[in-house]
C-alpha atoms as a PDB file:
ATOM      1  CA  UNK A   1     126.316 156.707   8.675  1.00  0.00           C
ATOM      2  CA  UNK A   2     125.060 153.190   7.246  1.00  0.00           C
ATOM      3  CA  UNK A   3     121.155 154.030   7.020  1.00  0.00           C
ATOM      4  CA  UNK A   4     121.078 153.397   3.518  1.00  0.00           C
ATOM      5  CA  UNK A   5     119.523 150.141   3.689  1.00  0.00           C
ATOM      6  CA  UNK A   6     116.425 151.511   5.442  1.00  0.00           C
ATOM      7  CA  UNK A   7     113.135 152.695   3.105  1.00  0.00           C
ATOM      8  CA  UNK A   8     112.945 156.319   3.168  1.00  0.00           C
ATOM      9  CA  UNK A   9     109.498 155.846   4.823  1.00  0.00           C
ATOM     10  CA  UNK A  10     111.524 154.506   7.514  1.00  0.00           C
ATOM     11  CA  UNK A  11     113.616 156.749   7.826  1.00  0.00           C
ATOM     12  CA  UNK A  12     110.901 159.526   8.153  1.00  0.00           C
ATOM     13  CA  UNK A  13     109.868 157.515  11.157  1.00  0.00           C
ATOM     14  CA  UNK A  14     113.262 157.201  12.862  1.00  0.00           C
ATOM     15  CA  UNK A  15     113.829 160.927  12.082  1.00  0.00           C
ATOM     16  CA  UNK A  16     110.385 162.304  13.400  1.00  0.00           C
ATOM     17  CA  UNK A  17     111.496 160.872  16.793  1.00  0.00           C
ATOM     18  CA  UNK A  18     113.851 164.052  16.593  1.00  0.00           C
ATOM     19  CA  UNK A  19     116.229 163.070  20.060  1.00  0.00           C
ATOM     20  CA  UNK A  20     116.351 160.422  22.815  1.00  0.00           C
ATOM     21  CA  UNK A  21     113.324 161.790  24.639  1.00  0.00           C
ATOM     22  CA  UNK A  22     111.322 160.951  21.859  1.00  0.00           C
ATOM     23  CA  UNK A  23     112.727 157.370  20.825  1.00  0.00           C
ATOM     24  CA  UNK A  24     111.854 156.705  24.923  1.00  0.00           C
ATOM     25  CA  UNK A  25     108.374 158.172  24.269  1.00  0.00           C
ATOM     26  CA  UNK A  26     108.115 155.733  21.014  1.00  0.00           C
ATOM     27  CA  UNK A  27     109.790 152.546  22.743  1.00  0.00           C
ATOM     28  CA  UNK A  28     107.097 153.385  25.644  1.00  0.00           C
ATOM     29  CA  UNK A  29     104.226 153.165  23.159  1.00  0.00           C
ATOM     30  CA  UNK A  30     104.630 149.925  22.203  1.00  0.00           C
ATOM     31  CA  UNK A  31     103.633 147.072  24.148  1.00  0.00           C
ATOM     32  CA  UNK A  32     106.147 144.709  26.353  1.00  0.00           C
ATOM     33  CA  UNK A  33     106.778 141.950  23.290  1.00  0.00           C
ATOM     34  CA  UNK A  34     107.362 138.122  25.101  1.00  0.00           C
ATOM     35  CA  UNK A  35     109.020 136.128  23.248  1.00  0.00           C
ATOM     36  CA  UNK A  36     112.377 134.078  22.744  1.00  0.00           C
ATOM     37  CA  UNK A  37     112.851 136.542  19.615  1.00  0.00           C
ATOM     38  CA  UNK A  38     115.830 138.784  18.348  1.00  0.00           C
ATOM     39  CA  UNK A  39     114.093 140.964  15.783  1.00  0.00           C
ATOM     40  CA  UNK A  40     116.085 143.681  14.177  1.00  0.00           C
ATOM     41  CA  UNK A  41     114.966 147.251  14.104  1.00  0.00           C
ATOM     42  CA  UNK A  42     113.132 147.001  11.055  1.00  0.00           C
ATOM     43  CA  UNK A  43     110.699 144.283  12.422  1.00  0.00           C
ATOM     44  CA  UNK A  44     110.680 146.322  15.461  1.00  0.00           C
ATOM     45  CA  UNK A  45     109.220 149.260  13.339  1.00  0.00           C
ATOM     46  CA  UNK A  46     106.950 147.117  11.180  1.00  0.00           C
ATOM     47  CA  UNK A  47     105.351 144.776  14.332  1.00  0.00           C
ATOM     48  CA  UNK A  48     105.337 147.824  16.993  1.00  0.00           C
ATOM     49  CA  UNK A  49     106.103 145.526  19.570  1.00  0.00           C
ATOM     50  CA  UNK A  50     109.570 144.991  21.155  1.00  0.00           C
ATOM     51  CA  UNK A  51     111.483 143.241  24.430  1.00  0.00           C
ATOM     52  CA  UNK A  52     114.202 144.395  26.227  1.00  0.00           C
ATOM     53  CA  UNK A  53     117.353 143.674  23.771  1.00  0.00           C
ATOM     54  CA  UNK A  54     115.375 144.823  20.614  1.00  0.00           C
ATOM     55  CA  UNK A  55     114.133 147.985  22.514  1.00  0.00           C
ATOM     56  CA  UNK A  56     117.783 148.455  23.059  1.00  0.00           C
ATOM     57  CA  UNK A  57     118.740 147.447  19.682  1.00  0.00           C
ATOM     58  CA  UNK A  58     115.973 149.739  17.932  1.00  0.00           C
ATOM     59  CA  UNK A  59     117.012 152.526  20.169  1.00  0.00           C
ATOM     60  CA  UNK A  60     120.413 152.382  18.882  1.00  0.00           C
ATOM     61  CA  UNK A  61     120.005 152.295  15.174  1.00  0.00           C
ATOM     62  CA  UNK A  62     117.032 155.044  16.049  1.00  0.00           C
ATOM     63  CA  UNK A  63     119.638 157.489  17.904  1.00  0.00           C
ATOM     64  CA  UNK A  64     122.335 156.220  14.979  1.00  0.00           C
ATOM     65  CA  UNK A  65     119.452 158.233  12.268  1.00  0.00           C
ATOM     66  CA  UNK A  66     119.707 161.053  15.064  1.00  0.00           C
ATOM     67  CA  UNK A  67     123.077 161.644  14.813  1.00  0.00           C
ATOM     68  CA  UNK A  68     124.630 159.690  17.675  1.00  0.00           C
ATOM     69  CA  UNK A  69     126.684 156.368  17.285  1.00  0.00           C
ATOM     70  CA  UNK A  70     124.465 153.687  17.665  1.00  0.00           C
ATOM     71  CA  UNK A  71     125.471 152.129  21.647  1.00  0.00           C
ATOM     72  CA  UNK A  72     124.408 149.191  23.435  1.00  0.00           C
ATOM     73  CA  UNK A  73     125.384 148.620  26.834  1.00  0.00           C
ATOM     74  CA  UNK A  74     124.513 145.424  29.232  1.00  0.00           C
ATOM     75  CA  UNK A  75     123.617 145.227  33.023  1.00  0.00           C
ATOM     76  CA  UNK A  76     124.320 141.930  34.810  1.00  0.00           C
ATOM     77  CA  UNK A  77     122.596 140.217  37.326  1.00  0.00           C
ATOM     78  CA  UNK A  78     122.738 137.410  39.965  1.00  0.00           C
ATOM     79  CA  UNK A  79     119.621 135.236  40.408  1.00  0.00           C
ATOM     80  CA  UNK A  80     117.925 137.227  37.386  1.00  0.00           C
ATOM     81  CA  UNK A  81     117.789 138.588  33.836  1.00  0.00           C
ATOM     82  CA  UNK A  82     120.159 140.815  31.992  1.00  0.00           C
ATOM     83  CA  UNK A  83     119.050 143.894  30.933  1.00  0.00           C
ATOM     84  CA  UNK A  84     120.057 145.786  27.602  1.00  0.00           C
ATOM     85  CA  UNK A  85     119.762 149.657  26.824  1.00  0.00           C
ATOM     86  CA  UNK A  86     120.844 151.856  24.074  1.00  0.00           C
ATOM     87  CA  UNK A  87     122.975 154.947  25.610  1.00  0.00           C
ATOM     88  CA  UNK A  88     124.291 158.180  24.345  1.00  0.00           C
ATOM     89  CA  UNK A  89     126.339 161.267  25.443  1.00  0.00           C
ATOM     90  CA  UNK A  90     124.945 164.711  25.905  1.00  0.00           C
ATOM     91  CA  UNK A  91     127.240 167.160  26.915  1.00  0.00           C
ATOM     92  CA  UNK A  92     129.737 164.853  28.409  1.00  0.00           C
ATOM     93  CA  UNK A  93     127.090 163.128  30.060  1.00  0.00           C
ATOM     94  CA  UNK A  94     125.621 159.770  30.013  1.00  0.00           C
ATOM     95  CA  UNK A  95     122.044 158.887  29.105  1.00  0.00           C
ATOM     96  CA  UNK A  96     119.793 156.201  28.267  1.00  0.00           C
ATOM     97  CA  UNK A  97     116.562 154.360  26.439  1.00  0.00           C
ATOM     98  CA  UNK A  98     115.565 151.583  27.309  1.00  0.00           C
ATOM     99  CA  UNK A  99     112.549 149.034  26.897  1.00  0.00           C
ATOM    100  CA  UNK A 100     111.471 146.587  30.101  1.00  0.00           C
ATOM    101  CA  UNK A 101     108.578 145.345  31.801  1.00  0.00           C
ATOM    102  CA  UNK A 102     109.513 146.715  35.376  1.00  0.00           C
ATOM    103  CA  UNK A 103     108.725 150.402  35.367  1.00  0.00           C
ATOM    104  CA  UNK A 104     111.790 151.555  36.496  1.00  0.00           C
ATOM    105  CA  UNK A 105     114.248 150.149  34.442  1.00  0.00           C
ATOM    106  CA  UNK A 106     113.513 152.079  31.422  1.00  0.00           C
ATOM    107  CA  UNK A 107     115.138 155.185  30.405  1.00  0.00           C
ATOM    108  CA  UNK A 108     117.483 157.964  32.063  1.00  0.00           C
ATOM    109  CA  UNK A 109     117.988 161.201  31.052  1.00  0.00           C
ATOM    110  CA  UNK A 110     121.572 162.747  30.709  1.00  0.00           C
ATOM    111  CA  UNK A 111     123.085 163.634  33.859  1.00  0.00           C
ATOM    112  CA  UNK A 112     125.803 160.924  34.870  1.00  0.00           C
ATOM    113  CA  UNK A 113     129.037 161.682  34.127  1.00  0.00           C
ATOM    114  CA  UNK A 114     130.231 157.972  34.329  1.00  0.00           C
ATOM    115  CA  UNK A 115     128.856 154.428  33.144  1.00  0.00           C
ATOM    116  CA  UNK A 116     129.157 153.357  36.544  1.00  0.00           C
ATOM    117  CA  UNK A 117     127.047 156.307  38.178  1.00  0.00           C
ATOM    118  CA  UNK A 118     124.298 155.162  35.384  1.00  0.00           C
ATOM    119  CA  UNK A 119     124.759 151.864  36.735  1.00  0.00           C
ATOM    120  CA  UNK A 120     124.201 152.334  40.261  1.00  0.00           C
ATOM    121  CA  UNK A 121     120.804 154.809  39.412  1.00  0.00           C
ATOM    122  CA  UNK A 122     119.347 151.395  38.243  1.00  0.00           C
ATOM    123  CA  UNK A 123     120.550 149.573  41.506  1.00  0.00           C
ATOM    124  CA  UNK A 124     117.579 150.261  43.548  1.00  0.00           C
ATOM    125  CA  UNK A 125     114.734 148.810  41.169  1.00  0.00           C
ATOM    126  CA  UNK A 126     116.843 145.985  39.705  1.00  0.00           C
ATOM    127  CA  UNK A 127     115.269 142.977  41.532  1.00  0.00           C
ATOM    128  CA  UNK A 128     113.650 140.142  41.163  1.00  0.00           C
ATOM    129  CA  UNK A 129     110.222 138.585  42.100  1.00  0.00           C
ATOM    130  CA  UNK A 130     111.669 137.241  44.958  1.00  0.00           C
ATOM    131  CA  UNK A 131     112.717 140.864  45.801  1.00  0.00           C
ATOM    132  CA  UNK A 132     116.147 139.925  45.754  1.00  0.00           C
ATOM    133  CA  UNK A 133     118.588 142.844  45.121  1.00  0.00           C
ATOM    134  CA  UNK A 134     120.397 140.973  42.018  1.00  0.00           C
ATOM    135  CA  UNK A 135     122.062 144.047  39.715  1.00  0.00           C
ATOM    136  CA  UNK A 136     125.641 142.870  39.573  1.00  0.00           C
ATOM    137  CA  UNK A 137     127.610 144.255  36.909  1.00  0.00           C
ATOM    138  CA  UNK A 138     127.850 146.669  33.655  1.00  0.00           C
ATOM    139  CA  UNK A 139     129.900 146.291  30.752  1.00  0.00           C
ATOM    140  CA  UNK A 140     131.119 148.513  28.340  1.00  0.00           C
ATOM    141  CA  UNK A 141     129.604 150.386  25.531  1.00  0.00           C
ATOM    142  CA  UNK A 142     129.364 148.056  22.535  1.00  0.00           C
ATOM    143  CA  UNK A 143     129.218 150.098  19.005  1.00  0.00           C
ATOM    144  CA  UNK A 144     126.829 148.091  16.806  1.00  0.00           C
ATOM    145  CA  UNK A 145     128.562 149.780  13.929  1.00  0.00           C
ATOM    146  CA  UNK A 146     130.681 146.491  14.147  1.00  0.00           C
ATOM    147  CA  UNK A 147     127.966 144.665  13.208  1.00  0.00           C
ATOM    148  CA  UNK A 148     127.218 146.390   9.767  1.00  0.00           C
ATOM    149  CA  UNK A 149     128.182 144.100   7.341  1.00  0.00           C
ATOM    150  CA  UNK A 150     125.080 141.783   8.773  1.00  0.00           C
ATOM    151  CA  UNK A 151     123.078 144.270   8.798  1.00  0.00           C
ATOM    152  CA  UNK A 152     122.069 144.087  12.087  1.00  0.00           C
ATOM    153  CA  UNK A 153     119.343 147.318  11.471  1.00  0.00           C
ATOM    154  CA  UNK A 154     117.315 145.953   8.789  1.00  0.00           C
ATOM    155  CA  UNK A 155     117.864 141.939   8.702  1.00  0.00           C
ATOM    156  CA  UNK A 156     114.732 140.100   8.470  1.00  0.00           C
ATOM    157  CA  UNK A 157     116.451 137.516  10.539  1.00  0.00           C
ATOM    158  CA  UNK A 158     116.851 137.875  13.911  1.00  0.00           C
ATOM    159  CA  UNK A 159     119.836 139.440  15.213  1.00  0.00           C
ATOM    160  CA  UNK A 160     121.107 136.815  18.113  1.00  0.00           C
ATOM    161  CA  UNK A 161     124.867 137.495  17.194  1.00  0.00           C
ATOM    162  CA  UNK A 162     124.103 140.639  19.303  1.00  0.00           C
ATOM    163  CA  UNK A 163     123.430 139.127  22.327  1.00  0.00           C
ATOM    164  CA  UNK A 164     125.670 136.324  22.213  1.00  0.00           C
ATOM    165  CA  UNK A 165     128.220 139.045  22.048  1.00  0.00           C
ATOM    166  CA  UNK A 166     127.056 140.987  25.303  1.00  0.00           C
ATOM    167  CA  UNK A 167     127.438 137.601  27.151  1.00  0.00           C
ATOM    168  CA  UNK A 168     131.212 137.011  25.770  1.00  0.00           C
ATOM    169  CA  UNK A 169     132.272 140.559  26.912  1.00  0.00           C
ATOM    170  CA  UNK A 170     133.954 141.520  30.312  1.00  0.00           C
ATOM    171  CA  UNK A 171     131.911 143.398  33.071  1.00  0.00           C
ATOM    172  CA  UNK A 172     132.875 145.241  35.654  1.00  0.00           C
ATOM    173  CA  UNK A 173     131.946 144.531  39.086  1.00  0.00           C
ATOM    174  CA  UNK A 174     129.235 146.980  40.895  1.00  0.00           C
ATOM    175  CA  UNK A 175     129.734 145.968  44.362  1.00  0.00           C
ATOM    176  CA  UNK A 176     132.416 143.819  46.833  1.00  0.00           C
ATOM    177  CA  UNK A 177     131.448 140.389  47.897  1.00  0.00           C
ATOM    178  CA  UNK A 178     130.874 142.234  51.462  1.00  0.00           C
ATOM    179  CA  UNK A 179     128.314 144.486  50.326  1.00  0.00           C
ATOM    180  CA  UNK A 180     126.003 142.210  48.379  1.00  0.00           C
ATOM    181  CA  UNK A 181     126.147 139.689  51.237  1.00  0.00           C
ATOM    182  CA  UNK A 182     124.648 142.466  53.416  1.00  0.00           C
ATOM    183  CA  UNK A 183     121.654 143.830  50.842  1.00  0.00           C
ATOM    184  CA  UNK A 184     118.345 143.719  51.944  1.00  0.00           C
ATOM    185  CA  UNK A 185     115.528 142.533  50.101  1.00  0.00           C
ATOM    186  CA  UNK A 186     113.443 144.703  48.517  1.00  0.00           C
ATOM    187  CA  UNK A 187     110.104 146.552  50.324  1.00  0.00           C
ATOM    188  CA  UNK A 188     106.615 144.944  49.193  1.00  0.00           C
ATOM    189  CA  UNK A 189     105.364 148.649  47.938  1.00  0.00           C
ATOM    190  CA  UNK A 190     107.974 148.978  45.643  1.00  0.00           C
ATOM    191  CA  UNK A 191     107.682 145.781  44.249  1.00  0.00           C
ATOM    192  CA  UNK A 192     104.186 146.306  43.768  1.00  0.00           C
ATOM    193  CA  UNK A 193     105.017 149.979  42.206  1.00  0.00           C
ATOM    194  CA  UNK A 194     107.928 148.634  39.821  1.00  0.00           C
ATOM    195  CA  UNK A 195     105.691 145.805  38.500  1.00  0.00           C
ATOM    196  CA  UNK A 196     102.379 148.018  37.519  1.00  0.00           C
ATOM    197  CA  UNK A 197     101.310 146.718  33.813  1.00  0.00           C
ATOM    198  CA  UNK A 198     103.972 144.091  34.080  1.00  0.00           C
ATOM    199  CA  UNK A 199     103.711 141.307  31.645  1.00  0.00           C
ATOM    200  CA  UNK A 200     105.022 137.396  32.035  1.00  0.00           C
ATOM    201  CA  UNK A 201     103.751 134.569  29.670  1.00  0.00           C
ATOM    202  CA  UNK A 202     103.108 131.529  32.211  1.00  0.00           C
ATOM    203  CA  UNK A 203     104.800 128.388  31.473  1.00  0.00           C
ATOM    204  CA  UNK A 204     107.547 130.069  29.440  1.00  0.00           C
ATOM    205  CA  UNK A 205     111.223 130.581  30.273  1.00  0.00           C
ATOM    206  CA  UNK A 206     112.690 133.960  29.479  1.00  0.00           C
ATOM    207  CA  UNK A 207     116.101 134.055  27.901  1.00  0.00           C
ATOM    208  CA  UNK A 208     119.282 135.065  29.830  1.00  0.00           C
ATOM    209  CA  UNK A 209     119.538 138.091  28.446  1.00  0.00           C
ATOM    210  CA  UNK A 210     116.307 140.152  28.607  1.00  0.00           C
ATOM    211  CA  UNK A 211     115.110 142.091  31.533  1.00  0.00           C
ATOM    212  CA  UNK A 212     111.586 140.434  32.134  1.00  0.00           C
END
């Protein structure tokens, strides 16, 4: 494992989070960070803010310290933002954590036994303000190990070769053409539910690839 290049203060941190209930617990601490940013893990740990993709990107090199390989994983939508998440296997079962502004779209303990049942538990509270229905597609797990000789954990740069990667990947479709023609939209409680402590800087565009 390639933690080397973190301080051993640092790596107390990561370590103290002891499993993926606790990196959720320490991603959930932090406040929802808005901007058009890409910070490594490292600047994640030093500002104690993050977005979606570093969430997901902290997560992994977090759960990497733990003992887990350090996996990304991308949900595409129609009409809306990606989102990104790190995930890990328990037991032959898929989990993840996860950072994002709408409640629901954060973390999921491990109890699906494929990447598209994890997919699909997301499906109901993927939507946007218009309470469109927009969760599309998943791809597969992306090993950020490949991306060790730019040190994508500790860079003081941000990391955008990460995302720019999720968009080049395939994804696999989550529903026919027949059944996302007949989705409804989504119910005005829930919206008001999923958005509780949601935060949107006016005036600014968010970037494909978070989940805003």
């Amino acid at each position: 494992m390639r933690d080397e290049k973190f301080t051993p203060a640092e790596l107390r941190k990561l370590r103290s989070l002891k499993n993926p209930a606790g990196v959720q617990r320490f991603l959930d601490s932090m406040p929802y960070h808005i901007a058009h940013s890409a910070w490594s893990p490292r600047t994640v740990l030093r500002e104690g803010t993050a977005h979606c993709l570093e969430g997901a990107i902290f997560a992994a090199a977090a759960l990497r310290v733990l003992g887990f390989p350090p996996l990304i994983w991308d949900l595409e939508a129609d009409n809306d933002t990606d989102h990104v998440l790190a995930i890990y296997k328990l037991r032959g079962h898929w989990g993840a954590v996860a950072k994002s502004n709408f409640n629901g779209c954060r973390g999921r303990e491990p109890i699906y036994r494929t990447l598209r049942e994890l997919a699909l538990s997301y499906f109901h509270i993927y939507f946007n303000l218009r309470g469109e229905r927009t969760l599309r597609r998943y791809s597969r797990p992306v090993d950020l190990a490949r991306f060790d000789d730019r040190n994508w954990m500790t860079s003081a740069k941000d990391v955008w070769f990460i995302a720019e990667y999720l968009c080049e990947i395939p994804h696999t479709e989550l529903l026919t053409p027949a059944m996302a023609k007949r989705l409804t939209r989504v119910d005005s409680r829930t919206v008001r539910g999923e958005i509780v402590g949601h935060r949107r800087l006016r005036g600014q565009p968010q970037p494909r690839i978070f989940r805003a």
